[in-house]
Protein backbone atom coordinates (compact mmCIF):
# COMPACT_ATOMS: atom_id res chain seq x y z
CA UNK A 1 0.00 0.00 0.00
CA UNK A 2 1.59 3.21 -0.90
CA UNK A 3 0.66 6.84 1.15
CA UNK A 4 -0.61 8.85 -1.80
CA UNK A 5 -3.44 6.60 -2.43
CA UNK A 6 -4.47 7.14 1.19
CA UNK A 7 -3.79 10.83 1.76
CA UNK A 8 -5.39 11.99 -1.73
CA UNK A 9 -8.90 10.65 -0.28
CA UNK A 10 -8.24 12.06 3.74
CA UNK A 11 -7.45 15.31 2.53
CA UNK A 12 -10.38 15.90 1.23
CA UNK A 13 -12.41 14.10 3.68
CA UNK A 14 -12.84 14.67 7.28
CA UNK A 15 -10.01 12.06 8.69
CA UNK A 16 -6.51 12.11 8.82
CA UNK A 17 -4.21 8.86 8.27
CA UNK A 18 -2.20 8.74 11.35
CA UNK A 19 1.14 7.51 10.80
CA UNK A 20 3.08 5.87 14.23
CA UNK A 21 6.37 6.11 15.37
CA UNK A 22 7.24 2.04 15.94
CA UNK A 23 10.39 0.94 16.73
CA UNK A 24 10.30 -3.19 16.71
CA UNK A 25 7.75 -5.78 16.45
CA UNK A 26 5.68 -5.06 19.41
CA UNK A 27 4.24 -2.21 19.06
CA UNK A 28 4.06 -2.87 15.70
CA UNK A 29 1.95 -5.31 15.65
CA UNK A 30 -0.09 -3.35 18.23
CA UNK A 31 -0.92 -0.72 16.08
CA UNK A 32 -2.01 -2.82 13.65
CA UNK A 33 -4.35 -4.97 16.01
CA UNK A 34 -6.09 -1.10 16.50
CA UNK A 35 -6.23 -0.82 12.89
CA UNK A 36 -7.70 -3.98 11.94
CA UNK A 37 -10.15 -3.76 15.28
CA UNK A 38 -11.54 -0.52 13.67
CA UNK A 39 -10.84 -1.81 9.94
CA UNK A 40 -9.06 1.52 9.38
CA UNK A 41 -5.63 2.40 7.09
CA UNK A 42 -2.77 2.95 8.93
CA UNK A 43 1.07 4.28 8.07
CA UNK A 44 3.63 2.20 10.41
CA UNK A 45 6.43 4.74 10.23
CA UNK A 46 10.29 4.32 11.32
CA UNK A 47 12.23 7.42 12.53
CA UNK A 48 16.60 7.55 13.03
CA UNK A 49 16.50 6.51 16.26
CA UNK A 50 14.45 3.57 15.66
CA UNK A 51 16.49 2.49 12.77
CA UNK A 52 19.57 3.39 14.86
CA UNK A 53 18.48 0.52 17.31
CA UNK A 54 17.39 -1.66 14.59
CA UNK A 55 18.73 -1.05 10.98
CA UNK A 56 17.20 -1.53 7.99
CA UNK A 57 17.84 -5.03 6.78
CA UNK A 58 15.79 -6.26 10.33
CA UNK A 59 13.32 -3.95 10.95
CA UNK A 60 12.21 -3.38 6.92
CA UNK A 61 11.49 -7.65 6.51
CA UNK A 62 9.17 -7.39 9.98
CA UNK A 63 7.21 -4.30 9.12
CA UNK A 64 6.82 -5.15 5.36
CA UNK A 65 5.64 -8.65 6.25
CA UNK A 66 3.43 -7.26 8.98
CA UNK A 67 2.01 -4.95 6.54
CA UNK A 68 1.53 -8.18 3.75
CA UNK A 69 -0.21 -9.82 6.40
CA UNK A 70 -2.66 -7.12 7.66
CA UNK A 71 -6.22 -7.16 6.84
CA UNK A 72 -6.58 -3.54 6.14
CA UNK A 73 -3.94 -1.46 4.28
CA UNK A 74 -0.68 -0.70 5.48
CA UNK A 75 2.25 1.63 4.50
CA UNK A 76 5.43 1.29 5.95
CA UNK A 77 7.23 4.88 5.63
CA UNK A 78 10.51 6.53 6.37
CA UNK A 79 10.05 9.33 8.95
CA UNK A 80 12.91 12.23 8.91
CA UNK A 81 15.41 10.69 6.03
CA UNK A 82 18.21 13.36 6.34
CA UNK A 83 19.76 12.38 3.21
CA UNK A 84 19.32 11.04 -0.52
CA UNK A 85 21.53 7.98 0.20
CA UNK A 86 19.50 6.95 3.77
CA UNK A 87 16.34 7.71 2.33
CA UNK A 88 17.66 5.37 -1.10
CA UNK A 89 18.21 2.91 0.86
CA UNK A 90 15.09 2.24 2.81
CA UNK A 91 13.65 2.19 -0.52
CA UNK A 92 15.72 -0.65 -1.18
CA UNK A 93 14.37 -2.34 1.52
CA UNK A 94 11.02 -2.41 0.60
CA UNK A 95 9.70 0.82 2.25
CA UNK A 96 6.22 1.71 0.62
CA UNK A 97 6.72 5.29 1.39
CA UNK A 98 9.81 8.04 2.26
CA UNK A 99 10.03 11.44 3.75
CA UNK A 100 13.26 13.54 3.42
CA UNK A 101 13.38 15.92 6.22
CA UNK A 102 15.80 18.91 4.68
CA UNK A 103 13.97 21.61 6.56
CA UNK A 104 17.64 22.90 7.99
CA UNK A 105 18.70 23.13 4.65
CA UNK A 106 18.83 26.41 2.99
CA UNK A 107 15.45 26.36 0.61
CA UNK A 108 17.40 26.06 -2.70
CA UNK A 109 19.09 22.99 -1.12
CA UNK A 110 16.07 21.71 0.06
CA UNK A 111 14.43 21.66 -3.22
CA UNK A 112 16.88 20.44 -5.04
CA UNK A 113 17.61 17.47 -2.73
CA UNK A 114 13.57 16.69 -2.25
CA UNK A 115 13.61 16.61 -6.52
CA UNK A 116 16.19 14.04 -6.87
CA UNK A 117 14.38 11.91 -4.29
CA UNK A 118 11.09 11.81 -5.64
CA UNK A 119 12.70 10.98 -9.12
CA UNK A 120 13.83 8.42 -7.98
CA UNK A 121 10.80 7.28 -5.57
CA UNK A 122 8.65 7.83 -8.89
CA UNK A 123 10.70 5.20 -11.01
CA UNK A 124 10.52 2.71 -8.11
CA UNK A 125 6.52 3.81 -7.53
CA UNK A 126 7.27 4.69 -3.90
CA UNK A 127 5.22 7.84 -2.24
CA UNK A 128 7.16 10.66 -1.20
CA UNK A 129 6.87 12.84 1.82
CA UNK A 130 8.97 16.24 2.25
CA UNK A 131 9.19 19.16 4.68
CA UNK A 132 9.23 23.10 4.40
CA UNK A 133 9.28 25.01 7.33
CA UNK A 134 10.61 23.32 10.38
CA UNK A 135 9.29 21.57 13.41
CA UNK A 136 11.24 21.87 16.55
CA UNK A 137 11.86 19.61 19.47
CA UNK A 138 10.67 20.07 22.48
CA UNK A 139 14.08 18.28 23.81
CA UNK A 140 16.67 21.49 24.31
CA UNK A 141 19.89 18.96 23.58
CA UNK A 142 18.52 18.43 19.96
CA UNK A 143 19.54 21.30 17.68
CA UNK A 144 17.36 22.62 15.10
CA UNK A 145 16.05 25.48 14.36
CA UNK A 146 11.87 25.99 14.96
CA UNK A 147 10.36 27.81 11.89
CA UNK A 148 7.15 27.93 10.69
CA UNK A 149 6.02 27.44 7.38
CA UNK A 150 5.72 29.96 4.87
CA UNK A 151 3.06 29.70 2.51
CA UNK A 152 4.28 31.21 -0.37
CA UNK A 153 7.55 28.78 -0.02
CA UNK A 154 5.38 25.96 0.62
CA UNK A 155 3.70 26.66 -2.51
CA UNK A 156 7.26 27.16 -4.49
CA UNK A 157 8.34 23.75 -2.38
CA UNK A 158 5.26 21.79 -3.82
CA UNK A 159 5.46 22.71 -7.13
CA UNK A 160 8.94 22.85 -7.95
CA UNK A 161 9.74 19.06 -6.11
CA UNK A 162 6.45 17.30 -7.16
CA UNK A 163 6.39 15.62 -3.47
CA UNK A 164 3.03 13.84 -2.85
CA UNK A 165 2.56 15.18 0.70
CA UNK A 166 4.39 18.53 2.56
CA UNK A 167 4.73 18.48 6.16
CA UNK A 168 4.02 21.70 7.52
CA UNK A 169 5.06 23.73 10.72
CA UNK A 170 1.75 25.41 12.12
CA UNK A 171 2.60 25.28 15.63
CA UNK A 172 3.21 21.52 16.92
CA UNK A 173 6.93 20.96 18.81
CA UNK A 174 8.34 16.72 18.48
CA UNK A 175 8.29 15.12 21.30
CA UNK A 176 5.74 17.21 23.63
CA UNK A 177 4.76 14.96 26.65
CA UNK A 178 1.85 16.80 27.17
CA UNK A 179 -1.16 18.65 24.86
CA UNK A 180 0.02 22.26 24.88
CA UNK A 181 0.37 22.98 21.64
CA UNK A 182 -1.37 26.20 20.45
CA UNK A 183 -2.10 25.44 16.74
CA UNK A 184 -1.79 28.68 14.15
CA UNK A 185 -5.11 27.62 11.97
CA UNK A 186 -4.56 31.35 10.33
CA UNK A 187 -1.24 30.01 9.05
CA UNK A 188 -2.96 26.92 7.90
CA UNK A 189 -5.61 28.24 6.30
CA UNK A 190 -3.39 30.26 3.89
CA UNK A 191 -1.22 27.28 3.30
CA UNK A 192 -4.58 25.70 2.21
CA UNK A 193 -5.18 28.42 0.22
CA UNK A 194 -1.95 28.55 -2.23
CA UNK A 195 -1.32 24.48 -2.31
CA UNK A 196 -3.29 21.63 -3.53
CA UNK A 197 -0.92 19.04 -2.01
CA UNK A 198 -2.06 16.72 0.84
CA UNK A 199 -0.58 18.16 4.30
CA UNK A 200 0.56 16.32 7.16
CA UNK A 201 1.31 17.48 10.77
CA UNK A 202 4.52 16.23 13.10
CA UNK A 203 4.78 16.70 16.70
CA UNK A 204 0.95 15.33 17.44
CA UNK A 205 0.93 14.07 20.46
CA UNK A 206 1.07 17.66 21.81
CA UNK A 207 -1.98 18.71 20.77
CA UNK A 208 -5.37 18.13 22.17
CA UNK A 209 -7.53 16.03 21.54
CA UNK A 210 -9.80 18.52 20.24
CA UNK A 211 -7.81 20.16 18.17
CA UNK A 212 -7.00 16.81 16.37
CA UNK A 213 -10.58 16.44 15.80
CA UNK A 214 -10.54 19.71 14.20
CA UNK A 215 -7.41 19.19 12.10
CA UNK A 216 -9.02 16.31 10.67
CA UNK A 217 -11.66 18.02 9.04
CA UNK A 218 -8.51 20.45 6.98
CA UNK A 219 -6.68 19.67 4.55
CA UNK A 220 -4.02 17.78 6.93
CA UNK A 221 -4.18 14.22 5.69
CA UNK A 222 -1.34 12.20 7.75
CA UNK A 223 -1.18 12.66 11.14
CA UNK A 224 2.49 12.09 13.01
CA UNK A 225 2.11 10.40 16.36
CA UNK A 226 5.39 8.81 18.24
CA UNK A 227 5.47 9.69 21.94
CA UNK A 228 2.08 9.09 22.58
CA UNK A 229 2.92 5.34 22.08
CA UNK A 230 6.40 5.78 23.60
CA UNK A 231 4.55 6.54 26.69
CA UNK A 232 1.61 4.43 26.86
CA UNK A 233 4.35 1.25 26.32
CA UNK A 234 6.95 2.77 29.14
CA UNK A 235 4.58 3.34 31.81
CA UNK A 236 3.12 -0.26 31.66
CA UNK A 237 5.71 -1.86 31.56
CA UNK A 238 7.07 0.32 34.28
CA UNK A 239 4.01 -0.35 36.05
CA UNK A 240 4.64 -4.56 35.78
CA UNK A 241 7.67 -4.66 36.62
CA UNK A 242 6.65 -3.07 40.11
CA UNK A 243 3.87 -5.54 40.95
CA UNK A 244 5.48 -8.72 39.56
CA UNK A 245 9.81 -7.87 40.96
CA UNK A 246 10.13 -11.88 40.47
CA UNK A 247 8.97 -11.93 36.66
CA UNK A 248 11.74 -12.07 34.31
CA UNK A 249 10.03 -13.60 31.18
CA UNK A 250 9.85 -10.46 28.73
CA UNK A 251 6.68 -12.06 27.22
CA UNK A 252 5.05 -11.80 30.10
CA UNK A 253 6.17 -8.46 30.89
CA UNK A 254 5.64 -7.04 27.51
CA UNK A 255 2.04 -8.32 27.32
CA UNK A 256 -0.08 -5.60 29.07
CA UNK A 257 2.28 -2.82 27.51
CA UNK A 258 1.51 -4.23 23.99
CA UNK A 259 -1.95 -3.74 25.33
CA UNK A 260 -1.53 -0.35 25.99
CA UNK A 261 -0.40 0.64 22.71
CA UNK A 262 -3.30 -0.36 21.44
CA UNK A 263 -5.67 1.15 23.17
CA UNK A 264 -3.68 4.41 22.91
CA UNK A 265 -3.75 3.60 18.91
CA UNK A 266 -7.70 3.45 19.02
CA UNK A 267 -8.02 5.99 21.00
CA UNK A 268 -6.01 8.30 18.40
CA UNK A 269 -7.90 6.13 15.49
CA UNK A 270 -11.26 7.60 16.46
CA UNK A 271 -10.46 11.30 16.80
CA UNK A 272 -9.19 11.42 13.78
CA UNK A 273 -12.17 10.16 12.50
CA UNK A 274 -11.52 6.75 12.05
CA UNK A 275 -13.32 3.29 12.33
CA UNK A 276 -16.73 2.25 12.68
CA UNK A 277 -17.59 4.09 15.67
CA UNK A 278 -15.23 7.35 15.02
C-alpha cells in the first residue's frame, strides 16, 4: 500500500491517516491490532533513532511482512530521512513510502535534494513525503532550528519538487509529553489556500484532543504520532515490573504494555475520525 493513495482521499475528507512512530515488532503489531479492530488504514512509520536501534535489513522484513499480512492497508514509511543515500536505501528495503526531512537546509538545497528523491521514488513507484518550514523539538539537547512554514515557499516547495505530501510547521513541537500545543489555523488556512498538495502534521501528540478532531476536518491528511505510544508502552511496563519484581520472562512483561499501545492507537484512530464508531 503506498501513502498517496491514502492521503489523496483524507485530505479531502474529514479524517486524517495517522502515521506511528514504531520501533520493533511489538508495538508494531499493536498498532495494527487497532487498525484492523476498527478496519481503518494505517502508516507504520520508522524514525533515526528507531532504525539506529534496529537497521534496515531487520526492521524493513518485519514491518513489510506485517504490513503483507494485515487485513486492512498498510504503509510502511521513512520518517525524517536526512539524506538522498539513507532515504535510497530504505527504498531498497522495501519501504512503501519516504520522507526527506531537509527543513535545515537552505530552501534552494532543500528543493533540489527533495527533486532528486522523488525521481527516484517515482521510477521505483514509492510515495514521497517532504518538509518546508521546520518543526522543533521540544528536547533542548537536539539542535534545530523551529520555523514555521511559509506559505508562499510551501507553494514554491510543492510545485517545484512534485512531493506527494508537505509536512508543515503550524505550531506543533516533536516530542511534547503533554497537549500544549497552540495550533496557528490562520497560518494553515493560507497554506490551504496557495497548495493543492495533501498536508501532514509532526509533533501530534502535543496537541489536544480537540484540536486533532478539528485538524481532521482540513486539509491535513497524515497525522504524526510517536510519543504518545512511547509513553503508553513505558509506563506499563514500568508499572509490571513493580507488581510482579520476580517476573523475568519479557513475554510476560511485555504483554499488558503491547496492550496499551493499542488502546492508545484506538483511541487516536477515532479522533481522527476513524473506524466504525469514530
Amino acid at each position: 500500500m503506498y501513502l498517496r493513495e491514502l492521503i489523496q482521499d483524507a485530505s479531502g475528507g474529514h479524517y486524517a491517516i495517522p502515521a506511528f512512530n514504531v520501533f520493533g515488532y511489538e508495538d508494531a503489531v499493536a498498532v495494527i491490532r487497532a487498525a484492523e479492530e476498527l478496519d481503518a488504514p494505517v502508516i507504520l512509520a520508522t524514525n533515526p533513532g528507531a532504525v539506529q536501534h534496529m537497521p534496515f535489513p531487520y526492521i524493513a522484513p518485519i514491518l513489510t511482512r506485517l504490513a503483507e499480512d494485515a487485513t486492512v492497508p498498510v504503509v510502511v514509511h521513512l520518517d525524517h530521512g536526512k539524506s538522498y543515500e539513507y532515504v535510497a536505501m530504505a527504498m531498497a528495503y522495501g519501504y512503501t513510502s519516504v520522507m526527506f526531512d531537509g527543513s535545515q537546509l537552505p530552501l534552494e538545497e532543500n528543493i533540489r535534494v527533495t527533486r532528486e528523491i522523488v525521481r527516484l521514488a517515482a521510477m521505483r513507484g514509492i510515495s514521497t513525503e517532504a518538509e518546508i518550514g521546520s518543526v522543533g523539538y521540544s528536547d533542548p539537547s537536539i539542535q534545530m532550528k523551529h520555523e514555521y512554514s511559509d506559505p508562499e515557499e510551501v507553494f514554491r516547495f510543492a510545485e517545484e519538487t512534485g512531493v506527494d505530501a508537505v509536512a508543515v510547521s503550524i505550531g506543533t513541537v516533536h516530542r511534547m509529553e503533554v497537549q500544549g500545543a497552540k495550533i496557528d489555523y490562520d497560518l494553515l488556512s493560507r497554506i490551504e489556500a496557495k497548495v493543492a498538495a495533501p498536508l501532514v502534521l509532526h509533533g501530534s501528540t502535543g496537541v489536544a484532543d480537540e484540536d486533532l478532531r478539528k485538524l481532521a476536518a482540513t486539509r491535513i491528511a497524515k497525522v504524526n504520532i510517536g510519543t504518545a505510544l512511547r509513553m503508553a508502552f513505558g509506563k506499563k511496563l514500568r508499572h509490571e515490573m513493580e507488581i510482579r519484581p520476580d517476573e523475568y520472562d519479557r513475554i510476560r512483561l511485555f504483554s499488558e504494555p503491547m496492550e496499551a499501545v493499542k488502546q492508545e492507537a484506538l483511541h487516536k484512530f477515532r479522533i481522527l475520525g476513524l473506524g466504525r464508531d469514530a
